[in-house]
C-alpha atoms as a PDB file:
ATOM      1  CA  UNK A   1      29.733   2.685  38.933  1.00  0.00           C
ATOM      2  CA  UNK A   2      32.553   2.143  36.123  1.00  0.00           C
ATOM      3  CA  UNK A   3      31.229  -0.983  35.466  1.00  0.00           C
ATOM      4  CA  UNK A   4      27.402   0.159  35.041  1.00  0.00           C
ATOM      5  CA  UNK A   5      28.822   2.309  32.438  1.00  0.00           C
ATOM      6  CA  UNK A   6      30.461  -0.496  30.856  1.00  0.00           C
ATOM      7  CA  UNK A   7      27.426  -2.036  30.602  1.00  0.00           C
ATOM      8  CA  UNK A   8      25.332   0.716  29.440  1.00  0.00           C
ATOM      9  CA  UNK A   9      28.400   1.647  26.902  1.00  0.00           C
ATOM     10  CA  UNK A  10      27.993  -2.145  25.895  1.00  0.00           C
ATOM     11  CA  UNK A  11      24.203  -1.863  25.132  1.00  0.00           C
ATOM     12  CA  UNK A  12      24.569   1.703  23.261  1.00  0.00           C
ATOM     13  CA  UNK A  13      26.790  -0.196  20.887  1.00  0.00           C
ATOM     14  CA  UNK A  14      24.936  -3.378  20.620  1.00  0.00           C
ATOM     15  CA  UNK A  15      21.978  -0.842  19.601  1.00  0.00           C
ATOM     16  CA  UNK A  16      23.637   0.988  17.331  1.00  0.00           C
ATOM     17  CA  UNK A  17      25.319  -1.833  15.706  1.00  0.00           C
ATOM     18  CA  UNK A  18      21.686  -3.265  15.065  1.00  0.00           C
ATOM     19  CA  UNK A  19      20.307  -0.107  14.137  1.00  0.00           C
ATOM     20  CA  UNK A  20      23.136   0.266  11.157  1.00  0.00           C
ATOM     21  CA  UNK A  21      22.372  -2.894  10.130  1.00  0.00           C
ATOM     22  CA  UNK A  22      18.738  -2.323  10.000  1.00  0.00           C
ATOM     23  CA  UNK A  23      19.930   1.000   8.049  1.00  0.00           C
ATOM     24  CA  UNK A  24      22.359  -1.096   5.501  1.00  0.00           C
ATOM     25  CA  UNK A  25      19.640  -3.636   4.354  1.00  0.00           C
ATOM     26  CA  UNK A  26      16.915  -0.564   3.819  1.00  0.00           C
ATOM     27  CA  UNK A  27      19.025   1.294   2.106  1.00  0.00           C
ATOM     28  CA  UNK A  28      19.981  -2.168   0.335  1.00  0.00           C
ATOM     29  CA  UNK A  29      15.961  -2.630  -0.467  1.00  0.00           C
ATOM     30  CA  UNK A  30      16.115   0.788  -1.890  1.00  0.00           C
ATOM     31  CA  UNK A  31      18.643   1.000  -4.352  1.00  0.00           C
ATOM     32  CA  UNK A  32      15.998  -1.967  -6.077  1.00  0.00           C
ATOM     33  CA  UNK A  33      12.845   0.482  -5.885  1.00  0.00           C
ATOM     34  CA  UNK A  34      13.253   3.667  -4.363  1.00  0.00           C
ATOM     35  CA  UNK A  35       9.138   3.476  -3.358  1.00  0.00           C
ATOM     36  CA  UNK A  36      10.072   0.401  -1.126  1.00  0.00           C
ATOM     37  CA  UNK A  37      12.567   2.615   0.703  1.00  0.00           C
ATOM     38  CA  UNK A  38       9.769   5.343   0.801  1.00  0.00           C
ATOM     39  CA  UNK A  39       6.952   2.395   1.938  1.00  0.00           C
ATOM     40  CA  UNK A  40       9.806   1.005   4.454  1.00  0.00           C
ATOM     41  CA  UNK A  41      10.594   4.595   6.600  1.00  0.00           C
ATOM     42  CA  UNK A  42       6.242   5.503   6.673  1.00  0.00           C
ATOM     43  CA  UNK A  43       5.552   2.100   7.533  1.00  0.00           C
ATOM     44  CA  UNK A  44       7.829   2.208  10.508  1.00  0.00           C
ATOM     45  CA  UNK A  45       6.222   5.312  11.803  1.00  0.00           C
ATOM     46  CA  UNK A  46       2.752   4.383  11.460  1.00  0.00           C
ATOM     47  CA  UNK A  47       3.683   1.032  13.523  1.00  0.00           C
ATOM     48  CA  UNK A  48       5.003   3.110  16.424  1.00  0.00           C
ATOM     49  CA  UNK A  49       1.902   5.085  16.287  1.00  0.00           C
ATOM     50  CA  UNK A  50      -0.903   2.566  16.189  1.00  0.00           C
ATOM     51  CA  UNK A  51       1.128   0.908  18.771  1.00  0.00           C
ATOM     52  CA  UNK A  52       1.065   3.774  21.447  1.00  0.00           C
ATOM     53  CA  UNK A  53      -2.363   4.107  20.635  1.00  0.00           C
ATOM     54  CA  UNK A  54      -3.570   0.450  21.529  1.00  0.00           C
ATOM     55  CA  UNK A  55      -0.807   0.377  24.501  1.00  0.00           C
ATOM     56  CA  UNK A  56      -3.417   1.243  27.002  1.00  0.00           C
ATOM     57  CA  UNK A  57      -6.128  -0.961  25.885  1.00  0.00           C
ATOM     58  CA  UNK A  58      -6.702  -4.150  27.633  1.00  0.00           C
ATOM     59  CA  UNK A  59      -6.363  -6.371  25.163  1.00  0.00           C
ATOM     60  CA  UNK A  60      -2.857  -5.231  23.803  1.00  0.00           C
ATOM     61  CA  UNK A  61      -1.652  -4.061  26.920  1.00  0.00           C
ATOM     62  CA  UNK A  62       0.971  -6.858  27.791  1.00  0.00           C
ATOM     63  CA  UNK A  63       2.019  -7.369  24.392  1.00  0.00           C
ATOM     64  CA  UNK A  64       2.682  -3.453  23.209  1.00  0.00           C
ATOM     65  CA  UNK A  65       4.941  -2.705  26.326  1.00  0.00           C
ATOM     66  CA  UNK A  66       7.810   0.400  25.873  1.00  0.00           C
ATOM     67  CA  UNK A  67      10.252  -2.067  24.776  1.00  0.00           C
ATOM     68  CA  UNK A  68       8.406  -4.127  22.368  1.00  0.00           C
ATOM     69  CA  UNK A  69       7.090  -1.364  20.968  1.00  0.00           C
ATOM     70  CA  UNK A  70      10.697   0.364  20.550  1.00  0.00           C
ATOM     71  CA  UNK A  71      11.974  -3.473  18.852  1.00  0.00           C
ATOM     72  CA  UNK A  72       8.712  -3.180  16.611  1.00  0.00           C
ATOM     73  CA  UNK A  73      10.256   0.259  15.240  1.00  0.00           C
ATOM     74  CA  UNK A  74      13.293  -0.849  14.793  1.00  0.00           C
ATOM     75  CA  UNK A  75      12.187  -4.609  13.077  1.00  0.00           C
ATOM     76  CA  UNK A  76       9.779  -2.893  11.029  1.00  0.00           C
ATOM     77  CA  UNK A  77      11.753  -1.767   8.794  1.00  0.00           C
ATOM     78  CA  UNK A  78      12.866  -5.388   7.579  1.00  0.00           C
ATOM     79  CA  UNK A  79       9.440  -6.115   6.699  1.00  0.00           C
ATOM     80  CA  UNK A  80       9.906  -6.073   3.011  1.00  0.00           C
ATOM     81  CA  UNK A  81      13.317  -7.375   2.779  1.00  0.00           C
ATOM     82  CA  UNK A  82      12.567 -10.184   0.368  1.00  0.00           C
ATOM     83  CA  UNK A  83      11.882  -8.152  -2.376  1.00  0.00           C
ATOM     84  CA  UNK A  84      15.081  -7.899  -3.193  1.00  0.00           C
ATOM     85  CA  UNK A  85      15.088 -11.149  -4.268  1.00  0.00           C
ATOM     86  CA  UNK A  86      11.900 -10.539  -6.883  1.00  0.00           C
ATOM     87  CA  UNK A  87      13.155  -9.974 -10.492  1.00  0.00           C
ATOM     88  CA  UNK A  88      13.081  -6.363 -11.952  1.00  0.00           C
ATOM     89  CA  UNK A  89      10.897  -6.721 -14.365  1.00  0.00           C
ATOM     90  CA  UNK A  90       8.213  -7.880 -11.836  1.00  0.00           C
ATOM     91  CA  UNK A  91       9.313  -5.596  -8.940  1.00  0.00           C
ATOM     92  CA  UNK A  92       9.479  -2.632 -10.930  1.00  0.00           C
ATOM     93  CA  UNK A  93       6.947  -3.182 -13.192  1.00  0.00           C
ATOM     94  CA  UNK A  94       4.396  -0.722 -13.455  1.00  0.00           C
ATOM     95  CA  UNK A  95       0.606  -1.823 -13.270  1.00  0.00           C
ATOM     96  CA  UNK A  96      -0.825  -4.642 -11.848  1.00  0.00           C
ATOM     97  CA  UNK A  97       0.703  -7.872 -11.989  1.00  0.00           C
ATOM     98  CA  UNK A  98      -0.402 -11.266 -13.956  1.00  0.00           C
ATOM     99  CA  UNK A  99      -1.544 -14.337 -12.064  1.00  0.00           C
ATOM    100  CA  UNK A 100       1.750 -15.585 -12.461  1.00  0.00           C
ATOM    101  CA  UNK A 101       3.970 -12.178 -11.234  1.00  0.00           C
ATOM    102  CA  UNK A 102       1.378 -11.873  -8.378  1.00  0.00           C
ATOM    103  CA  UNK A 103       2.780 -15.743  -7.388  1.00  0.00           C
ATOM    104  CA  UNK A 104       6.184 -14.266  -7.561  1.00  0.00           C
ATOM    105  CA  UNK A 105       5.901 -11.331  -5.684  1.00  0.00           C
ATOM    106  CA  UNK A 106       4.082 -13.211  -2.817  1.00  0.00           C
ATOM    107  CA  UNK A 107       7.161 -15.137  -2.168  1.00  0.00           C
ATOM    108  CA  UNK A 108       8.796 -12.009  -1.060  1.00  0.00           C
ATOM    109  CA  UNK A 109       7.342 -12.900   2.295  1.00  0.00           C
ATOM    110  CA  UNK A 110       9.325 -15.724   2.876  1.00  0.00           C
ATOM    111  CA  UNK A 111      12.034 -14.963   0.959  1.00  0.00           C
ATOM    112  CA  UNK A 112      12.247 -12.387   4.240  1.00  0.00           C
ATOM    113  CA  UNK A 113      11.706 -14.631   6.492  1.00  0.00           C
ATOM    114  CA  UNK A 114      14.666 -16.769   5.607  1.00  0.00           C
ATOM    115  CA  UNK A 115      16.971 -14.202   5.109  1.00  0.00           C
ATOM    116  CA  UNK A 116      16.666 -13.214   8.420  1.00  0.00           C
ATOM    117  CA  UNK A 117      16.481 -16.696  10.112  1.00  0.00           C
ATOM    118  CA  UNK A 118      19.529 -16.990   7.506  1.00  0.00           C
ATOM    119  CA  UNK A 119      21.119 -14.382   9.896  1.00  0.00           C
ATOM    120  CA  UNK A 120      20.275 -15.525  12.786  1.00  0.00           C
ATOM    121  CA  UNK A 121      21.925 -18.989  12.686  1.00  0.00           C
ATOM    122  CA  UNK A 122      25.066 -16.936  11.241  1.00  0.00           C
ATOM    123  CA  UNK A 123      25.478 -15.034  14.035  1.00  0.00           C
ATOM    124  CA  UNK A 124      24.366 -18.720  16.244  1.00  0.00           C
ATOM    125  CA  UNK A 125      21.642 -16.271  18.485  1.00  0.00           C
ATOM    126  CA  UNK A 126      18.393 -15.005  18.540  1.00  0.00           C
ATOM    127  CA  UNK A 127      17.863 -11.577  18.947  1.00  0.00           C
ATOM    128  CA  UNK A 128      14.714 -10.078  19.996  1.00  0.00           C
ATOM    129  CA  UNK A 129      14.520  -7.599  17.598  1.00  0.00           C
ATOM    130  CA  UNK A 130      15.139 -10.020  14.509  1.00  0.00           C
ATOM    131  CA  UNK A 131      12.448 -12.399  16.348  1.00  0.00           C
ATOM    132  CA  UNK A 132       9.818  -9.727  14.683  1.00  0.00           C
ATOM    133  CA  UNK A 133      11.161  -9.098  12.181  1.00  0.00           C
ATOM    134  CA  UNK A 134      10.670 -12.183  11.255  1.00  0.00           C
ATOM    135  CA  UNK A 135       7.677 -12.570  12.026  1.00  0.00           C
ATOM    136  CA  UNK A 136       6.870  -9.250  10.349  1.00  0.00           C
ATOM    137  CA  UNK A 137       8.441 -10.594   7.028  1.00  0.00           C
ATOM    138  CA  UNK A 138       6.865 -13.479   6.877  1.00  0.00           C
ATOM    139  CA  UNK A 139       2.809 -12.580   7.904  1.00  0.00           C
ATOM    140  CA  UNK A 140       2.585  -8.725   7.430  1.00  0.00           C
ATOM    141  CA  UNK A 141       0.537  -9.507   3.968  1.00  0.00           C
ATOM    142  CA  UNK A 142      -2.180 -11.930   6.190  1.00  0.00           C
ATOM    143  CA  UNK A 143      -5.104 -10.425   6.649  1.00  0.00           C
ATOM    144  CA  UNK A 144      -7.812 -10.648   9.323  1.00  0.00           C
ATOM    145  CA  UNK A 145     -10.561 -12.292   7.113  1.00  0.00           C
ATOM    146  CA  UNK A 146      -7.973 -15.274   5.796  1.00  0.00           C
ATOM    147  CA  UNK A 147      -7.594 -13.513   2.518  1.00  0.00           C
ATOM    148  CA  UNK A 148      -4.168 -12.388   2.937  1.00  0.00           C
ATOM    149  CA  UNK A 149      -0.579 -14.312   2.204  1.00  0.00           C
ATOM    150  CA  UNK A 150       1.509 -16.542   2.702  1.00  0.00           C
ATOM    151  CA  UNK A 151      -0.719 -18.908   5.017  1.00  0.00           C
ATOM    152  CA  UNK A 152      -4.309 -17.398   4.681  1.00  0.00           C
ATOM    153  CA  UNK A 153      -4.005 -17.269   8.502  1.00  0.00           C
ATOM    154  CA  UNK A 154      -7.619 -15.603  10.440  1.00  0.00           C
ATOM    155  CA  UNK A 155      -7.778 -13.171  12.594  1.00  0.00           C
ATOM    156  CA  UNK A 156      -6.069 -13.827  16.054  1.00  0.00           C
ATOM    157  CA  UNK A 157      -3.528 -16.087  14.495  1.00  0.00           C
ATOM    158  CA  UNK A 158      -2.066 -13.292  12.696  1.00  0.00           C
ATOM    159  CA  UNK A 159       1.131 -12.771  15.463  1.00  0.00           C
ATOM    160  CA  UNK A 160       0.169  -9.055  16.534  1.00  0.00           C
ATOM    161  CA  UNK A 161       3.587  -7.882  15.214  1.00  0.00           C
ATOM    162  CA  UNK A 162       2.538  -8.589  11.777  1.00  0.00           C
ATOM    163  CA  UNK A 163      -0.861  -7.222  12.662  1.00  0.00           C
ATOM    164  CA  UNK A 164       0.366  -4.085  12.804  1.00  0.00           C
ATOM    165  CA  UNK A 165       2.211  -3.957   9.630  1.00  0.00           C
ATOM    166  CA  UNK A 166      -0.693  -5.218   7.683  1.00  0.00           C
ATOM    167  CA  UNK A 167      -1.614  -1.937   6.507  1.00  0.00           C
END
């Protein structure tokens, strides 16, 4: 019995240690553009909504269990974590953006990415939870008809994570 509670003791920290670093780099992404903090905290909620609602549909089923679903909360939030590296003046521009700014700002995808595979061979493990994320950071701007970014990817090779933070 004592050492179940080690464990679970273990595991509450593990979580919350993830979940205040997952807190640290929003709040990071916000004090750039307080919108993206705004975008970052709806986003997350939406996810965890669409994804109870296609848990019980055949085609999701094994992919949108309890857990994922609880890691996709929780890794949604890194989703837009490379635009911190876009420059102010594009970031916080207002309007639409040139040709050129629009080729800037799609880099934030992979500048995501990175960071967080950056991270990972820092701390020399993969972590479920950073698994989408990056994932999430690097396709969430594909979209289903090949017109999204950063690979033009169709459809069903959109990883399902990212499908459900293409909003």
């Amino acid at each position: 019995q004592l050492l179940e509670q080690d464990i679970l003791r273990r595991s509450q920290q593990v979580t919350t240690t993830q979940d205040v670093t997952i807190a640290a780099l929003t709040a990071l992404a916000e004090t750039r553009d307080n919108e993206t903090g705004n975008h970052i905290r709806r986003t997350q909620h939406y996810v965890r909504a669409l994804s109870r609602q296609l848990q019980q549909h055949p085609r999701f089923a094994a992919f949108l269990t309890d857990s994922n679903i609880d890691l996709l909360f929780r890794s949604a939030p890194l989703h837009d974590i490379g635009t911190v590296g876009i420059p102010d003046r594009i970031l916080l521009k207002p309007g639409r953006f040139d040709a050129d700014e629009m080729t800037i700002m799609k880099t934030h995808t992979t500048l995501g990415r990175d960071v967080i595979e950056h991270a990972e061979r820092l701390i020399g493990a993969k972590v479920d939870f950073l698994i989408l994320a990056k994932e999430i950071a690097y396709s969430h701007q594909e979209k289903w008809d090949g017109s999204g970014y950063p690979l033009g990817l169709i459809g069903d090779a959109i990883p399902m994570s990212a499908r459900l933070m293409a909003l």
